[in-house]
Protein backbone atom coordinates (compact mmCIF):
# COMPACT_ATOMS: atom_id res chain seq x y z
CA UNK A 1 0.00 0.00 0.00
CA UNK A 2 1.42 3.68 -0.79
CA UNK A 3 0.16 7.33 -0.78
CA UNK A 4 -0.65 7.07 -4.74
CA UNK A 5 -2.53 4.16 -4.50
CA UNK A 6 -4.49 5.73 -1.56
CA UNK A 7 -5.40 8.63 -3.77
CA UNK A 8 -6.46 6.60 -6.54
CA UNK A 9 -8.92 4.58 -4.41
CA UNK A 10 -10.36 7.77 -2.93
CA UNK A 11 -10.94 9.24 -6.69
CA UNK A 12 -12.49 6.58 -7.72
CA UNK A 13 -14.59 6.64 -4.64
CA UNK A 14 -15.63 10.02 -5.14
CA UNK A 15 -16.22 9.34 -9.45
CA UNK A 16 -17.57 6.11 -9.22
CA UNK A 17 -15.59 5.91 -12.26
CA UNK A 18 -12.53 4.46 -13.50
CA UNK A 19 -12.12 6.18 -16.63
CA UNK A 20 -13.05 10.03 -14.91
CA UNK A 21 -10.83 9.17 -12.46
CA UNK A 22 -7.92 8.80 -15.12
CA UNK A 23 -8.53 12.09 -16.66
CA UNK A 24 -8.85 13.84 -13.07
CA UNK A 25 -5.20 12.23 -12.46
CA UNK A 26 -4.12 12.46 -16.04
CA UNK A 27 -3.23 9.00 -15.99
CA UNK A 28 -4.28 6.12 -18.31
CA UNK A 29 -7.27 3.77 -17.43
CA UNK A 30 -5.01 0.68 -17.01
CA UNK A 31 -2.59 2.56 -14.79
CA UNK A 32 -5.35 3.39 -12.29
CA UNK A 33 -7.12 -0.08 -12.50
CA UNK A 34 -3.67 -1.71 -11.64
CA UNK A 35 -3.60 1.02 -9.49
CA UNK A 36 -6.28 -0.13 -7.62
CA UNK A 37 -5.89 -4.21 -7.80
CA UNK A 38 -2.36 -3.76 -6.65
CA UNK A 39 -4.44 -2.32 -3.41
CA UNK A 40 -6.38 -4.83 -3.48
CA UNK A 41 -3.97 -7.26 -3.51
CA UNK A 42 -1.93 -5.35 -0.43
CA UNK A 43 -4.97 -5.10 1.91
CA UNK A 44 -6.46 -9.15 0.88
CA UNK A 45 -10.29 -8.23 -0.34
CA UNK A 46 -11.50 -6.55 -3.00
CA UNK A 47 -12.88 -3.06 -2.72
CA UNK A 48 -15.14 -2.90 -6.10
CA UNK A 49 -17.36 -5.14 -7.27
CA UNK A 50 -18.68 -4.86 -11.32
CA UNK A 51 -22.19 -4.97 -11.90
CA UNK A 52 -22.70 -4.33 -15.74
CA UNK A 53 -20.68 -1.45 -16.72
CA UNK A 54 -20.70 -0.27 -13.04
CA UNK A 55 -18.41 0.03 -9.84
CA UNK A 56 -20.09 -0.61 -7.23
CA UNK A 57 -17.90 0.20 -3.96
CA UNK A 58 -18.61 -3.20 -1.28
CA UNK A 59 -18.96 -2.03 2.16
CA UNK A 60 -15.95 -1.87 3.53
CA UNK A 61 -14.49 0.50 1.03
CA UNK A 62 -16.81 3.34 2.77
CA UNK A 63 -14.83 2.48 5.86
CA UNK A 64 -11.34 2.48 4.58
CA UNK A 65 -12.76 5.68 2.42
CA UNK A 66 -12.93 7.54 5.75
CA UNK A 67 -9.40 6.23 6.78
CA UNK A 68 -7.55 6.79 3.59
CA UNK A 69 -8.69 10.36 3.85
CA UNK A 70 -7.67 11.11 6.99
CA UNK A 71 -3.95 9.42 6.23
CA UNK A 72 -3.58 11.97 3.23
CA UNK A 73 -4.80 14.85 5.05
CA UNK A 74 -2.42 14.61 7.51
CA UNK A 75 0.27 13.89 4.63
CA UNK A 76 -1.01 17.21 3.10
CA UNK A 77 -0.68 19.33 6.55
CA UNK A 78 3.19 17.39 6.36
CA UNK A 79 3.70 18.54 3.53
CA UNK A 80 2.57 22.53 4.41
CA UNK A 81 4.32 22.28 7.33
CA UNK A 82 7.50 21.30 5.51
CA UNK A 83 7.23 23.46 3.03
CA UNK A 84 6.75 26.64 5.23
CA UNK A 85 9.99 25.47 7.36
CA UNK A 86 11.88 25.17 4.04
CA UNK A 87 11.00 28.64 3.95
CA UNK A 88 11.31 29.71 7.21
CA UNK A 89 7.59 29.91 7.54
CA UNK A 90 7.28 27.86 10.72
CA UNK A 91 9.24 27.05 13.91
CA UNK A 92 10.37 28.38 17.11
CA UNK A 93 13.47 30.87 17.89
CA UNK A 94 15.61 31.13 20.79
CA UNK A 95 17.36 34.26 20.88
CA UNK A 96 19.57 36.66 22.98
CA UNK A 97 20.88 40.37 22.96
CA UNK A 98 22.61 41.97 25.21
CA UNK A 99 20.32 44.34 27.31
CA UNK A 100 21.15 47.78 24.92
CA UNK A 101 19.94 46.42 22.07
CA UNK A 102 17.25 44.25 23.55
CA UNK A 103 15.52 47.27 24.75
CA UNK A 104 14.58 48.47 21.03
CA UNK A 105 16.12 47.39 18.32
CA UNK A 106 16.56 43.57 18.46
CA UNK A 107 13.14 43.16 19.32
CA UNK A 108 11.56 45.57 16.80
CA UNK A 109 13.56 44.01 14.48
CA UNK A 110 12.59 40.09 15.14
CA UNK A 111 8.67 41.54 15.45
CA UNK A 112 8.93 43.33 11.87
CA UNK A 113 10.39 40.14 10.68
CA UNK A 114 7.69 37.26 11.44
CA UNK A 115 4.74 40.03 10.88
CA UNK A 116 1.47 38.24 11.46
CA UNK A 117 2.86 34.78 10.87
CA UNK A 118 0.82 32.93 14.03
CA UNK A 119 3.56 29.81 12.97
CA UNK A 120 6.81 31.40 14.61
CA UNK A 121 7.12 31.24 18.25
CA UNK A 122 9.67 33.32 19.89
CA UNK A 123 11.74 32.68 23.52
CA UNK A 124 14.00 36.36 23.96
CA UNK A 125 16.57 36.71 26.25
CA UNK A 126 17.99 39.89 27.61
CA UNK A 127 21.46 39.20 29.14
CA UNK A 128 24.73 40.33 29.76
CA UNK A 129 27.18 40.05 27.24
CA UNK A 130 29.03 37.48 29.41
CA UNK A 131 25.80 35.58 29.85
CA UNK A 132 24.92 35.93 25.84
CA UNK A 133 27.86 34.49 25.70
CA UNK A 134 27.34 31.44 27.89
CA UNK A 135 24.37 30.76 26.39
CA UNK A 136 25.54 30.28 22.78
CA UNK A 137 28.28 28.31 24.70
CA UNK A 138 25.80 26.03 26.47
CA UNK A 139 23.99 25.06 23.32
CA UNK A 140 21.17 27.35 25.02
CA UNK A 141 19.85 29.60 21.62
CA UNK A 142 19.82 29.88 18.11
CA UNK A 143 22.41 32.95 17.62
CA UNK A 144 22.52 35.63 20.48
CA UNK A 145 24.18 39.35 20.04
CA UNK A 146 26.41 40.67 22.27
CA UNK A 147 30.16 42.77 22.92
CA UNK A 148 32.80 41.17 20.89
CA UNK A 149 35.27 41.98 23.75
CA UNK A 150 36.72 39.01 25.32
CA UNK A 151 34.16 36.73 23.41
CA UNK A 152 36.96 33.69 21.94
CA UNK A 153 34.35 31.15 20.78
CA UNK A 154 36.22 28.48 23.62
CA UNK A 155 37.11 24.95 22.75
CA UNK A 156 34.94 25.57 19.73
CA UNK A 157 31.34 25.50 21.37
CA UNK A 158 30.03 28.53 19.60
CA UNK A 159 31.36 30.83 16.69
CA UNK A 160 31.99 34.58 16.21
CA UNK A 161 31.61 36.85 13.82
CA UNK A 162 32.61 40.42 14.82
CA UNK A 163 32.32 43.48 13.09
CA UNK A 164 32.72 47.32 14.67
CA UNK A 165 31.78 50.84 14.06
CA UNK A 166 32.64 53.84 15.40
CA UNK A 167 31.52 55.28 18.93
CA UNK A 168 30.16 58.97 19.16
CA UNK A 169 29.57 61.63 21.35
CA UNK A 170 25.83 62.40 23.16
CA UNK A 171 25.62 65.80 24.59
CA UNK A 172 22.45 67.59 26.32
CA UNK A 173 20.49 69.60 23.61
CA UNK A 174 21.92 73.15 24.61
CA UNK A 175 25.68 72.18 25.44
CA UNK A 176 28.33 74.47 24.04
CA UNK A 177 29.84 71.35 21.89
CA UNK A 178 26.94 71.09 19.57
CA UNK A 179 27.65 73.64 17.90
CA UNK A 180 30.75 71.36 16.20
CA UNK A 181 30.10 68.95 13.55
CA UNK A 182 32.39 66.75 14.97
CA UNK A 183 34.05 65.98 19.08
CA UNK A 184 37.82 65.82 19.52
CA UNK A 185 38.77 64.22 22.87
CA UNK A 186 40.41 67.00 23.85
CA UNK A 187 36.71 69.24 23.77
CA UNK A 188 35.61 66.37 26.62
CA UNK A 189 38.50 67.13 29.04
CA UNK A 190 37.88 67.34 32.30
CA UNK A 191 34.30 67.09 31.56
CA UNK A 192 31.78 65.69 33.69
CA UNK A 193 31.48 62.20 31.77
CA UNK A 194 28.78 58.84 31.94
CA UNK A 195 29.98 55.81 30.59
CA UNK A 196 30.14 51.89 30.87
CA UNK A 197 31.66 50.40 33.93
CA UNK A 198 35.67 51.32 34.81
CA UNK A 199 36.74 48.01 33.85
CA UNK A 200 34.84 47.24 30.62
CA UNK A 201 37.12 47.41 27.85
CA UNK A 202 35.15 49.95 25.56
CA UNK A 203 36.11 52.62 29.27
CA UNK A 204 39.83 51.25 28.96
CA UNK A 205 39.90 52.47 26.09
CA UNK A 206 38.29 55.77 26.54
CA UNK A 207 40.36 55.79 29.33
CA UNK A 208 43.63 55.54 27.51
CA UNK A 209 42.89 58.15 24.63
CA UNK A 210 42.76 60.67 27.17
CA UNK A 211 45.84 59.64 28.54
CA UNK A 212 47.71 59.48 25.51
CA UNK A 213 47.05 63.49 24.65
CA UNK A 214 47.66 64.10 28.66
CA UNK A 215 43.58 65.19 29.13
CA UNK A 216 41.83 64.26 32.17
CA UNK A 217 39.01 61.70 32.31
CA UNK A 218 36.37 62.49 34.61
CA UNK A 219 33.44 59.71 34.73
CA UNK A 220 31.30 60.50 36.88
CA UNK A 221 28.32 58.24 35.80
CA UNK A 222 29.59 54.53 35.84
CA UNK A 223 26.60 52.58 34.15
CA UNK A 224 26.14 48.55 32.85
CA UNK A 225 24.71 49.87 29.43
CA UNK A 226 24.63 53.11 27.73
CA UNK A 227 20.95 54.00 27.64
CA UNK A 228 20.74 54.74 31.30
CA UNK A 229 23.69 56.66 30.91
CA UNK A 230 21.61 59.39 28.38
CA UNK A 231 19.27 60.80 31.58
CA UNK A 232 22.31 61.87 33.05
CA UNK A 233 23.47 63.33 29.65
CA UNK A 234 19.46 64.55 29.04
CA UNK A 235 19.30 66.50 32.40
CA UNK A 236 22.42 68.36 31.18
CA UNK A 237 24.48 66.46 34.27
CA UNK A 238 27.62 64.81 31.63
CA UNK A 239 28.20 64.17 28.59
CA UNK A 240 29.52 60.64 27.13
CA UNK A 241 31.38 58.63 24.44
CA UNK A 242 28.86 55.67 23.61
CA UNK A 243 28.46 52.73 21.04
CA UNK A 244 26.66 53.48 17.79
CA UNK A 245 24.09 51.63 18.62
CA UNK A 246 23.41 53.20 21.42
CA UNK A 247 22.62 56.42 19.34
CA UNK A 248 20.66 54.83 16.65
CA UNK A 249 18.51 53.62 19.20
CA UNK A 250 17.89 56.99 21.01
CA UNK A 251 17.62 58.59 17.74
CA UNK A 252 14.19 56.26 16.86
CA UNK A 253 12.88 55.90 20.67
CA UNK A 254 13.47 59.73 21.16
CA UNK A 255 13.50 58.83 25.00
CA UNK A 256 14.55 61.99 25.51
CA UNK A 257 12.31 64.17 24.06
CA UNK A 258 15.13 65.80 21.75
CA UNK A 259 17.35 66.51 24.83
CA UNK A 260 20.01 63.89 23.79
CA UNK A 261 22.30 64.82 20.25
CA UNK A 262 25.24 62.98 19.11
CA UNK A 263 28.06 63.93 17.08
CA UNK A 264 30.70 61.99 15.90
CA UNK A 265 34.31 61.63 18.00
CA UNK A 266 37.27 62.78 15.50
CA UNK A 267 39.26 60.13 17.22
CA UNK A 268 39.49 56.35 16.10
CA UNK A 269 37.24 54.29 18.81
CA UNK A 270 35.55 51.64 16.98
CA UNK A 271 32.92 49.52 19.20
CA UNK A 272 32.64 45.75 18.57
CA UNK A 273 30.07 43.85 18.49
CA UNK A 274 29.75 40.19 18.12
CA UNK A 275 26.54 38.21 16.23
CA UNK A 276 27.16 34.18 18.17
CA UNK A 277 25.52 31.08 17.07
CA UNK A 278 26.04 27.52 18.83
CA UNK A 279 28.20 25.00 17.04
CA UNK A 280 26.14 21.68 18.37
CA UNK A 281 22.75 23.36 17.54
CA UNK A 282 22.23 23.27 13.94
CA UNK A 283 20.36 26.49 12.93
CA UNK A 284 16.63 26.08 11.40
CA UNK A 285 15.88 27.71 8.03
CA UNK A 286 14.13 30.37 9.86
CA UNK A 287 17.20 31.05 12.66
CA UNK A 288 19.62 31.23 9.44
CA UNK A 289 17.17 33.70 7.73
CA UNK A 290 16.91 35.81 10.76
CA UNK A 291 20.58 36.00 11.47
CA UNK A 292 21.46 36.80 8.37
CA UNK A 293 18.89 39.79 8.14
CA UNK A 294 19.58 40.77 11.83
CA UNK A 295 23.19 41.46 10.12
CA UNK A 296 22.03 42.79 7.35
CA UNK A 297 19.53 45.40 9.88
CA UNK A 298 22.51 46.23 12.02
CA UNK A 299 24.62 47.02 8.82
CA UNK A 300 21.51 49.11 7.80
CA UNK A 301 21.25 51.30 10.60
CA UNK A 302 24.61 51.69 11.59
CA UNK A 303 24.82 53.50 7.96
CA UNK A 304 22.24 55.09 7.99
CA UNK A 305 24.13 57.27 11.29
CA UNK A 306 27.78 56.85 9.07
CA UNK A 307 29.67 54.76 11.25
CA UNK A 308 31.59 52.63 9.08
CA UNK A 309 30.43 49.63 10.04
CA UNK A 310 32.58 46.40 8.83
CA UNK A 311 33.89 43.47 9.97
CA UNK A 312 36.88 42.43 12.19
């Protein structure tokens, strides 16, 4: 017994006819009678009887009508259901961003992406980068986004692939430096200053450009991510050096009400970033497809502000 013999049987069922059955199949008249003795032969009784020029169904073919049907529905919803995960139609995502970009953009972006589909089910995490991290290690999501700083892809559990673009300058609306096009470290010494925590590298690093022209650093706002950072900078209490990212994002939210504006730093400090994926968990069609544009988004918008986004 097979699917094709199945659907001849349930044709002819529905005809009452061998020869409208052929043309509804566009197959020949001995193909579907051999079609259907062949069945015949599988299950051990016969399923029409001739009387005159007639085929007359015996009773148990109304029985195993209502079974064969049901078998090639559920082939039918198989094959849908294939064919939408072949297209990254269907499925569930596991997913993690660090908590900057899981505020706004991540999300926005994975919502856009699976529109109305009610087929996609979606599990978001909103770590740490160390914890992103851990997570792609642990086998734990699909692909998570996080700080490419210390991030080595260990013993080959997960894999990396970095890219950076440069950091710029948020100021309160009415501060003397907006009136630059662009912020030389030496405007921001001494300066009242928010940033990430002392010992993240992205501060190290802020930390030593000042050093190296002999400037003072003055943070005064130590913060985990950036966008807390911007109330200080909003109510006019520091300015700061941030991540790109960080000023796309206040640039669509407008959390600020227009208090926040960025300018870029004259000075090379590129951010990196870092897009993981687990090495034991084989992606779905629809985690590929959503990496790939979540790259392609963050290449977007990172333009879209000019900061040379590429990878490392």
């Amino acid at each position: 017994m097979n699917l094709t013999q199945l659907k001849v049987f349930t044709e002819v069922m529905k005809t009452g006819s061998i020869s409208k059955t052929a043309v509804l199949l566009h197959r020949t008249q001995p193909a579907i009678s051999l079609s259907i003795r062949n069945l015949e032969d599988s299950i051990g009784f016969k399923l029409f009887e001739r009387q005159g020029r007639q085929l007359v169904a015996v009773p148990e073919a109304f029985y195993f009508m209502e079974e064969a049907q049901a078998i090639l529905k559920r082939v039918s919803t198989i094959e849908r259901t294939l064919h939408s995960m072949q297209n990254a139609e269907m499925g569930s995502l596991r997913i993690a961003a660090m908590p900057g970009p899981a505020t706004y953009l991540f999300p926005r972006f994975i919502s856009r992406s699976i529109g109305d589909n009610p087929h996609i089910k979606v599990t978001l995490f909103a770590h740490s980068s160390n914890q992103v991290h851990e997570l792609a290690a642990t086998q734990s999501i699909d692909f998570g986004f996080a700080d490419a700083a210390n991030l080595n892809g260990e013993a080959g559990q997960y894999s990396i692939e970095k890219f950076s673009a440069d950091c710029f300058v948020a100021l309160p609306q009415d501060h003397i430096l907006t009136r630059k096009k662009i912020i030389s470290i030496s405007d921001l010494d001494n300066l009242p200053m928010g940033g990430l925590m002392k010992q993240h590298i992205n501060t190290e690093r802020v930390n030593r450009l000042f050093d190296e022209q002999g400037l003072s650093f003055n943070q005064i706002v130590d913060s985990q991510t950036f966008l807390p950072a911007l109330q200080f900078v909003s109510a006019g209490q520091c300015v700061a050096i941030t991540d790109p990212l960080t000023a796309v994002t206040e640039m669509k939210m407008n959390s600020s009400h227009g208090k926040v504006v960025f300018r870029p730093l004259k000075e090379n400090l590129r951010y990196e970033y870092a897009v993981l994926s687990s090495n034991f968990r084989p992606l779905s069609k629809l985690a590929q497809k959503l990496k790939s544009d979540w790259q392609d988004e963050l290449n977007r918008l990172l333009n879209e502000i000019d900061a040379n986004p590429y990878p490392e």
